[in-house]
Protein backbone atom coordinates (compact mmCIF):
# COMPACT_ATOMS: atom_id res chain seq x y z
CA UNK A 1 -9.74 22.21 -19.87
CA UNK A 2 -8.16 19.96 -16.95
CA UNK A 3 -4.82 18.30 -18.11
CA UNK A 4 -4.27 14.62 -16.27
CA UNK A 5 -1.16 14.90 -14.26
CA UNK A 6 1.75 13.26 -14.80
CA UNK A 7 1.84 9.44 -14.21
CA UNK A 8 4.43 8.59 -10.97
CA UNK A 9 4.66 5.13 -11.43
CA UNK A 10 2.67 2.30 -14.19
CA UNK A 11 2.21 -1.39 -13.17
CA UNK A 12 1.73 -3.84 -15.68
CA UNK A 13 0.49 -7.15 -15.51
CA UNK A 14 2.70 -7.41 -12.41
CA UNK A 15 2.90 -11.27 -10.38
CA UNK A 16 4.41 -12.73 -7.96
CA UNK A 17 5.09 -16.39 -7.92
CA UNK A 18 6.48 -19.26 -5.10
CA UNK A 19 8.46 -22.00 -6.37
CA UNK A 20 7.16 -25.25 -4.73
CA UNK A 21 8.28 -29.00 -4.92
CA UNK A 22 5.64 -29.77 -8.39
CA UNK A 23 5.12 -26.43 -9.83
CA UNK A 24 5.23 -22.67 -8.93
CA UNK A 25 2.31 -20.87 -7.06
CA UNK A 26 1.05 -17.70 -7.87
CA UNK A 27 0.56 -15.58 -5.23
CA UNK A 28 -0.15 -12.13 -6.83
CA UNK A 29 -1.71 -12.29 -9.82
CA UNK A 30 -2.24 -10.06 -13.14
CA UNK A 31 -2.09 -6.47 -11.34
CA UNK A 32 -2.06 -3.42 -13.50
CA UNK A 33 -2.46 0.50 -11.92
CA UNK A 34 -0.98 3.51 -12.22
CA UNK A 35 -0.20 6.53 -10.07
CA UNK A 36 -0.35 10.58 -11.04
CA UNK A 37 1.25 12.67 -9.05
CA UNK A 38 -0.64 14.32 -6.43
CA UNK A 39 -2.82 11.24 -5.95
CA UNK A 40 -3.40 8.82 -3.46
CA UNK A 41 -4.09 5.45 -3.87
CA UNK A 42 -5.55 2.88 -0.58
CA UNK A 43 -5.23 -0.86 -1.19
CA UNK A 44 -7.82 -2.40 0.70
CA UNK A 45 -7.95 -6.13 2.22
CA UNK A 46 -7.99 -8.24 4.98
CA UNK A 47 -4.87 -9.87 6.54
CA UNK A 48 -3.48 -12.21 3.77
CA UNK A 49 -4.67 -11.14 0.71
CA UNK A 50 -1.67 -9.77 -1.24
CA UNK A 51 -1.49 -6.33 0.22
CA UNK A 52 1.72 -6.02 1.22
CA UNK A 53 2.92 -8.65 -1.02
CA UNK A 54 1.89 -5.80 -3.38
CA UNK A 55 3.58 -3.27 -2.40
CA UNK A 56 7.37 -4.68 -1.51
CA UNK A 57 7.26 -5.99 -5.05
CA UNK A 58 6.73 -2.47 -6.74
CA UNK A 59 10.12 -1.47 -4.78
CA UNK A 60 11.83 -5.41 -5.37
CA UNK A 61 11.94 -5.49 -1.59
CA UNK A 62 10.81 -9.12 -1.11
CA UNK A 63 13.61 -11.72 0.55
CA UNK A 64 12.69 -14.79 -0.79
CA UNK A 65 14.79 -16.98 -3.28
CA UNK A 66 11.70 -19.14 -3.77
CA UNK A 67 9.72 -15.51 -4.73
CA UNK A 68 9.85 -14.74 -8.45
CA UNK A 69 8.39 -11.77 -9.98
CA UNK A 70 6.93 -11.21 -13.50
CA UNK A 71 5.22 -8.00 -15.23
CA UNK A 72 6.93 -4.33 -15.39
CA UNK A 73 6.65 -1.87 -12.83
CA UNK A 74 7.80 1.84 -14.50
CA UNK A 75 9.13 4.62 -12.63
CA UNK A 76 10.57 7.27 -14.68
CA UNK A 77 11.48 4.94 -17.66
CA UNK A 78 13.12 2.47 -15.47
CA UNK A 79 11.60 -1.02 -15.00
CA UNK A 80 11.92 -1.80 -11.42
CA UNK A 81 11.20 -5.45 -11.66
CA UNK A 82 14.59 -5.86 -13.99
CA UNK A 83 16.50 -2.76 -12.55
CA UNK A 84 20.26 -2.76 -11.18
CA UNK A 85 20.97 -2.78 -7.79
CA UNK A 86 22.13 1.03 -8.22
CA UNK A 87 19.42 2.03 -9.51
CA UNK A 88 16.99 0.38 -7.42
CA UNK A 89 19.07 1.94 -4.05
CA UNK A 90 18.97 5.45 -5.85
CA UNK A 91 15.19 5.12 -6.95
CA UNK A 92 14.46 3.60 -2.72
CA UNK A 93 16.46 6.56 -1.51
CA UNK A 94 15.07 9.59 -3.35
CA UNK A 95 12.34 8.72 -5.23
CA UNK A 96 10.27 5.79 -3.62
CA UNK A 97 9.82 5.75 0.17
CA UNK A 98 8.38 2.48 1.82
CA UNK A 99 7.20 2.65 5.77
CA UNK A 100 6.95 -0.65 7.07
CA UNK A 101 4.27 -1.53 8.97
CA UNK A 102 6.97 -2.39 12.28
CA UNK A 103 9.50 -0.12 12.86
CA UNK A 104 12.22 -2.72 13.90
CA UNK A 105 12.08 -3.25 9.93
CA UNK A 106 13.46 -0.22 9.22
CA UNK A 107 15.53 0.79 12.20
CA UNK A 108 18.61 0.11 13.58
CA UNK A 109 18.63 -1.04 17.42
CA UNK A 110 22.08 0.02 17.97
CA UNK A 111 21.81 3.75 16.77
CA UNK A 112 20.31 6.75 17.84
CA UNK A 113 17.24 7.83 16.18
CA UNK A 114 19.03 11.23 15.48
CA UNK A 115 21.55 8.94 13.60
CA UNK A 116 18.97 7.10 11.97
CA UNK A 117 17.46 10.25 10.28
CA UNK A 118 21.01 11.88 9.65
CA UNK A 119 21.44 8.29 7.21
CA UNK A 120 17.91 8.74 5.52
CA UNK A 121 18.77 11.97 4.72
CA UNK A 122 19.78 11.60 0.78
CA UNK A 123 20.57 15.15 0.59
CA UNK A 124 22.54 14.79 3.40
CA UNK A 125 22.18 19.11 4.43
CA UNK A 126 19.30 19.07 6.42
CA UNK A 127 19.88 21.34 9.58
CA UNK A 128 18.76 20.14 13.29
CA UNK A 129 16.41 23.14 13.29
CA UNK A 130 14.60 21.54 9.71
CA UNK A 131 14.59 17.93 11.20
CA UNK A 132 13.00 18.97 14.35
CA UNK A 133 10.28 21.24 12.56
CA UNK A 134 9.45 17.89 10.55
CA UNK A 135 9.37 16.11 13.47
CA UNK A 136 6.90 18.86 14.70
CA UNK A 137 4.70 18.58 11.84
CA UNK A 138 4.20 14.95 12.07
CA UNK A 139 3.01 15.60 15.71
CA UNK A 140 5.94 14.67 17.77
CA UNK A 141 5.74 17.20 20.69
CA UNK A 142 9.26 17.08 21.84
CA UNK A 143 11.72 15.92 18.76
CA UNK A 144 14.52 16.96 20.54
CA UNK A 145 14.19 14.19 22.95
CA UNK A 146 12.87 11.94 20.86
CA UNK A 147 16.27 11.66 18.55
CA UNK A 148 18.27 11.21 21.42
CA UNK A 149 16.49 7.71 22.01
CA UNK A 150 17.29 4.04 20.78
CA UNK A 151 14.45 2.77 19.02
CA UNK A 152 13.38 0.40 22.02
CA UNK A 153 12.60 3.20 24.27
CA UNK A 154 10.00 4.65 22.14
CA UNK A 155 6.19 3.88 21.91
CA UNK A 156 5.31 2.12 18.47
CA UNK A 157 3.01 5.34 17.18
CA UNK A 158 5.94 7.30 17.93
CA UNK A 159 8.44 5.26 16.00
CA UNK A 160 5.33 5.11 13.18
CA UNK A 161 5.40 9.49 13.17
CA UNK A 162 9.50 9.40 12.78
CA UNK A 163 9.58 7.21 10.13
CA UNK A 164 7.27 9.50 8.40
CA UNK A 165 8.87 12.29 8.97
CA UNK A 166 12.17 10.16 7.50
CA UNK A 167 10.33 9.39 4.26
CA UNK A 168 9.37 13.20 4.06
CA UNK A 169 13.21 14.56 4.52
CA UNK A 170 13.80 12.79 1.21
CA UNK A 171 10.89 15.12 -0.73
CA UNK A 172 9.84 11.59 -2.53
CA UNK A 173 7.08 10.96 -5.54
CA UNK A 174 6.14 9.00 -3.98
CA UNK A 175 5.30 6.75 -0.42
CA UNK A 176 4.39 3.49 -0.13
CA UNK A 177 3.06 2.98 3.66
CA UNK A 178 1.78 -0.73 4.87
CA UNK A 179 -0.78 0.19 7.54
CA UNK A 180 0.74 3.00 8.73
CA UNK A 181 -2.40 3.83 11.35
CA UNK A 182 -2.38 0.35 13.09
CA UNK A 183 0.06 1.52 15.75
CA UNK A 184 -1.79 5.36 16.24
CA UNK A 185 -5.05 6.37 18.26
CA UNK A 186 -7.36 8.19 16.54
CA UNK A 187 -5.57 11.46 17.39
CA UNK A 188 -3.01 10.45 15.95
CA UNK A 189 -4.73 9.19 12.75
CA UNK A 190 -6.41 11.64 12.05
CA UNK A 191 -3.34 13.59 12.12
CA UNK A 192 -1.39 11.15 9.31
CA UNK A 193 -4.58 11.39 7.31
CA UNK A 194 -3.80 15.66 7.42
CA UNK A 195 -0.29 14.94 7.07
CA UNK A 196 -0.82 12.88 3.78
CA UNK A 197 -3.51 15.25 2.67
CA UNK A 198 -1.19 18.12 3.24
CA UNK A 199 2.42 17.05 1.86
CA UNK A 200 0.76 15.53 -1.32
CA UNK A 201 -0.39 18.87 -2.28
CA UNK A 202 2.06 20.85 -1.15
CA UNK A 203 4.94 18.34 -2.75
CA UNK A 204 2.61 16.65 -5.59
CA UNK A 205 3.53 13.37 -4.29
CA UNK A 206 2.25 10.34 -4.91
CA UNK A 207 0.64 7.68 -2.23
CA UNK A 208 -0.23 4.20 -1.77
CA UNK A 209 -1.36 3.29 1.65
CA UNK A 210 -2.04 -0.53 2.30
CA UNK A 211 -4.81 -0.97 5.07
CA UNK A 212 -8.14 -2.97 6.22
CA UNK A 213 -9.78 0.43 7.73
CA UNK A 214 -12.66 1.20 5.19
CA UNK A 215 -13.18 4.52 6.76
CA UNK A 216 -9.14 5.57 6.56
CA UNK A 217 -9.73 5.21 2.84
CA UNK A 218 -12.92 6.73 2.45
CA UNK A 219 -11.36 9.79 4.05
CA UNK A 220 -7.83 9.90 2.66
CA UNK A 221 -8.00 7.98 -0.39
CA UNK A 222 -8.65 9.36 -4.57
CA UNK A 223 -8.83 6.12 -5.50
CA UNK A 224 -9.30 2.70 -4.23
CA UNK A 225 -8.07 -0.86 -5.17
CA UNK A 226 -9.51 -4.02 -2.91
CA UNK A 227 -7.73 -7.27 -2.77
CA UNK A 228 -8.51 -10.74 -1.98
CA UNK A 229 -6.23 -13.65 -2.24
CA UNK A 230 -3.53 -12.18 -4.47
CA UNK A 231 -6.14 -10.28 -7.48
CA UNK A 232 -7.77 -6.79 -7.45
CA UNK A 233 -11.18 -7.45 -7.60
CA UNK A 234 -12.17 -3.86 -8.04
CA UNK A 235 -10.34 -0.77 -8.84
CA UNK A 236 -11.36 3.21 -9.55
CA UNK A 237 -12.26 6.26 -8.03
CA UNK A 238 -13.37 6.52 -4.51
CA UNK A 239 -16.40 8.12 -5.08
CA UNK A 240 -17.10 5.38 -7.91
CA UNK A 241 -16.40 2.14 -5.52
CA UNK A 242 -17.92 3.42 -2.61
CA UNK A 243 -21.03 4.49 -3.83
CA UNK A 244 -21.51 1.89 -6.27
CA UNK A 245 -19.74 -0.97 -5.01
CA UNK A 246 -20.06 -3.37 -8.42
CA UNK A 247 -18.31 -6.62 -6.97
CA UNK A 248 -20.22 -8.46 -4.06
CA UNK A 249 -16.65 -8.29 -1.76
CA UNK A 250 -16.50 -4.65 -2.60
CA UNK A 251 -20.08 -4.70 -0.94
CA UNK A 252 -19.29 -7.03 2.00
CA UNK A 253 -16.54 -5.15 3.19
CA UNK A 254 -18.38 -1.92 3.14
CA UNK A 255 -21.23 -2.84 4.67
CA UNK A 256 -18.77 -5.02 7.17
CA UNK A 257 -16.64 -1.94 8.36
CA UNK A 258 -16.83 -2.10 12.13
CA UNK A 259 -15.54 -5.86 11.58
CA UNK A 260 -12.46 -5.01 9.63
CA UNK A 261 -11.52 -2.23 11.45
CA UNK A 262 -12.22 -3.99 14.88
CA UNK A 263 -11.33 -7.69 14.27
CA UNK A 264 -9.67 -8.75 11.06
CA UNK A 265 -9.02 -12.11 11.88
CA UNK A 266 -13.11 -12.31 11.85
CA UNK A 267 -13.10 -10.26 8.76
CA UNK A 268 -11.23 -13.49 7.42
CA UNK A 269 -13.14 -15.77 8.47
CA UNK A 270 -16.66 -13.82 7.14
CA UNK A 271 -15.49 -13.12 3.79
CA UNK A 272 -13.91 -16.39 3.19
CA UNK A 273 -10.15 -18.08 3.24
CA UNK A 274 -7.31 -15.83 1.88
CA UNK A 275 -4.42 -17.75 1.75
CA UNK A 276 -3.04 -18.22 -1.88
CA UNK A 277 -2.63 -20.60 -4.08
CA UNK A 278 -3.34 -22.15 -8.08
CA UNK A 279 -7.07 -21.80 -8.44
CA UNK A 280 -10.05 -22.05 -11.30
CA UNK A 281 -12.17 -19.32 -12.05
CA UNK A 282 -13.69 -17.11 -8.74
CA UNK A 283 -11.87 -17.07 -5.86
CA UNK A 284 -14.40 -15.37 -4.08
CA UNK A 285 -17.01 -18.14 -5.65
CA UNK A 286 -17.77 -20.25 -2.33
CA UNK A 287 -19.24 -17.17 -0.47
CA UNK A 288 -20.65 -15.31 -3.38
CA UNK A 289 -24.43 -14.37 -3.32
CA UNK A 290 -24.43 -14.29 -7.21
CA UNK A 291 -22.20 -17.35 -7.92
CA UNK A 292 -23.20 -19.32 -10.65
CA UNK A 293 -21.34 -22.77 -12.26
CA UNK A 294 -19.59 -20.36 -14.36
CA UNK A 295 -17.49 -19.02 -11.72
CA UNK A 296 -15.96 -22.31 -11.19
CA UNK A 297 -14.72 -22.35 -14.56
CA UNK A 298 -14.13 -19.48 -16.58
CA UNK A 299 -11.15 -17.23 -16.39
CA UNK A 300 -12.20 -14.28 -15.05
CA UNK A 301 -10.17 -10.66 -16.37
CA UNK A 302 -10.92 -7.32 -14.59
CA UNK A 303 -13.54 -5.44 -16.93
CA UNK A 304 -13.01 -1.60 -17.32
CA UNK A 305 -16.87 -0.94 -16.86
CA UNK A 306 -16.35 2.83 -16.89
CA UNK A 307 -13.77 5.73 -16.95
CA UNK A 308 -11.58 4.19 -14.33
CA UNK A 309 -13.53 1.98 -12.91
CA UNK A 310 -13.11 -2.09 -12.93
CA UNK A 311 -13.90 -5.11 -11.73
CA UNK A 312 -13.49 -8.58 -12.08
CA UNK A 313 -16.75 -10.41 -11.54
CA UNK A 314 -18.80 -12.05 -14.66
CA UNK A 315 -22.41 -11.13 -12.83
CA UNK A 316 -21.31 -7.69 -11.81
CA UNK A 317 -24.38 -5.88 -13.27
C-alpha cells in the first residue's frame, strides 16, 4: 500500500495585511497548503496577484512595518510566523532556501562570488572540487571563472544557475524560487526544470516555484495552486487542474498560455485588475462568464471538491 510522505511544511489560514490611514488591507488572504517531501508545488499568477507576497511570508522575509501577518506556517513543529530570530536564521540557512527572482537581492556587490558561496555554505566543509562540480551540474561551463567574478560582471541567467547551486550546497527541504526561469533561455530552462526534477528525488526535497509560465508548471510541477489578487482560487494535483480546470480563471489562463508566457502585463489586463485591496464576494466577478448577483455578495471559501482538489467559485460545476 503507498504511505503519504512526510509533510515539509503546513500553512494555515495564512494572511497578510497593510496598515492604512482608516483600516488595514488585506492583501493575502485565507491561504492553507501543505508540502510532502519530494514534491513540488508551482504557484501560478500574473504579475500582482500575491505570488511572491506568498512566498516571503512563509520564510517572514517581508520589510514592511506597515505588513502584518496572521495564520501559522509549520516547519518541523516551529511556527514561522511567531518564530525567534534564531530560529528563523537557522531554519533560512539549512532548512528553507529562497532564490529571489534578482540576484542583486541576494548578493553582495562588493564580494567575490567564490566568497559569496563560501558564506552560504552552512556546513561550512565543502571542498573547491564539490563547489565547482555543483556549479557543473547546474550548467555553468566554466565555475572556476565564474567564482572569481563580482556579481556585476556576470549575465543575469548566470547569476540565476549560482544561486541555485548556493541553495543546493545547503541539502535544504526545501526551496522556495520566485520565477527562477525569467532570466534563462529555453536551454537553460529546460535544464532547471531537470535540475529540480533531479535533486528532489535524489534529496527528497521539497519545492515551490512562483511563476506565470503555464507550460513550466505543466512540466515540472505535482501540484498546482493559481492566484489572483491575494486568494487561491484553485488548488490540487496537476493532472486534476489541468485537465479539468473547475474555476473559469483556471480556464482562462490555460487556454491564454502564449499571453502569459509572452506578455504578462496583457495577461493583466485580459483577466482583469490585480491589485489588492478590501473586497465583497468574487474578485474575479467583473470578468466572469458564469457570474451571477451572488458573487457580489456572498463570502466565498475554497471547496475541497475532491481528494486534493479545490476551488473557490460558487458556480464551479
Amino acid at each position: 500500500m503507498h504511505m503519504p510522505l512526510e509533510r515539509i511544511l503546513e500553512v494555515e489560514h495564512l494572511g497578510v495585511n497593510v496598515s492604512g490611514s482608516v483600516a488595514p488591507t488585506r492583501i493575502l488572504r485565507e491561504i492553507s497548503f501543505s508540502i510532502q517531501k519530494a514534491e513540488i508545488l508551482c504557484i501560478l499568477g500574473a504579475s500582482g496577484s500575491g505570488k511572491t507576497t506568498l512566498t516571503r511570508a512563509l520564510t517572514m522575509l517581508l520589510k514592511n512595518s506597515r505588513l502584518t501577518i496572521e495564520g501559522r506556517v509549520n516547519y518541523g513543529g516551529v511556527d514561522i510566523v511567531g518564530a525567534s530570530p534564531s530560529d528563523l536564521l537557522q531554519i533560512r540557512r539549512r532548512k528553507i532556501r529562497y532564490i529571489f527572482q534578482d540576484p542583486a537581492e541576494s548578493l553582495n556587490p562588493l564580494l567575490i562570488l567564490k566568497t559569496q558561496f563560501r558564506l552560504a555554505d552552512p556546513t561550512e566543509t565543502g571542498s573547491l572540487e564539490n563547489v565547482l562540480a555543483l556549479l557543473h551540474d547546474v550548467g555553468i561551463e566554466n565555475p572556476g571563472r565564474l567564482l572569481s567574478l563580482y556579481p556585476h560582471q556576470a549575465s543575469v541567467g548566470m547569476l540565476q544557475r549560482f544561486l541555485l547551486a548556493m541553495a543546493l550546497c545547503a541539502s535544504p527541504d526545501l526551496i522556495i524560487a520566485d520565477e527562477p526561469t525569467s532570466a534563462l533561455d529555453p536551454e537553460m530552462r529546460d535544464l532547471f526544470i531537470h535540475i529540480i526534477s533531479r535533486e528532489r528525488s535524489a534529496r527528497m526535497m521539497g519545492a515551490v516555484i512562483v511563476t506565470h509560465d503555464v507550460p513550466l508548471a505543466e512540466s515540472l510541477a505535482d501540484t498546482v495552486a493559481v492566484m489572483y489578487r491575494g486568494e487561491f482560487l484553485e488548488y490540487g494535483p496537476k493532472q486534476d487542474v489541468f485537465s479539468n480546470p473547475l474555476h473559469p480563471y483556471t480556464s482562462a489562463m490555460i487556454r491564454g498560455t502564449l499571453l502569459m508566457s509572452v506578455n504578462e502585463s496583457q495577461a493583466v489586463q485580459t483577466h482583469g485588475d490585480e491589485s489588492s485591496g478590501e473586497h465583497t464576494g468574487c474578485r474575479y466577478r467583473p470578468l466572469c462568464p458564469k457570474a451571477r448577483d451572488e458573487c457580489a455578495v456572498r463570502s466565498i471559501s475554497i471547496e475541497r471538491i475532491s481528494e486534493g482538489h479545490h476551488v473557490r467559485c460558487l458556480f464551479w460545476k
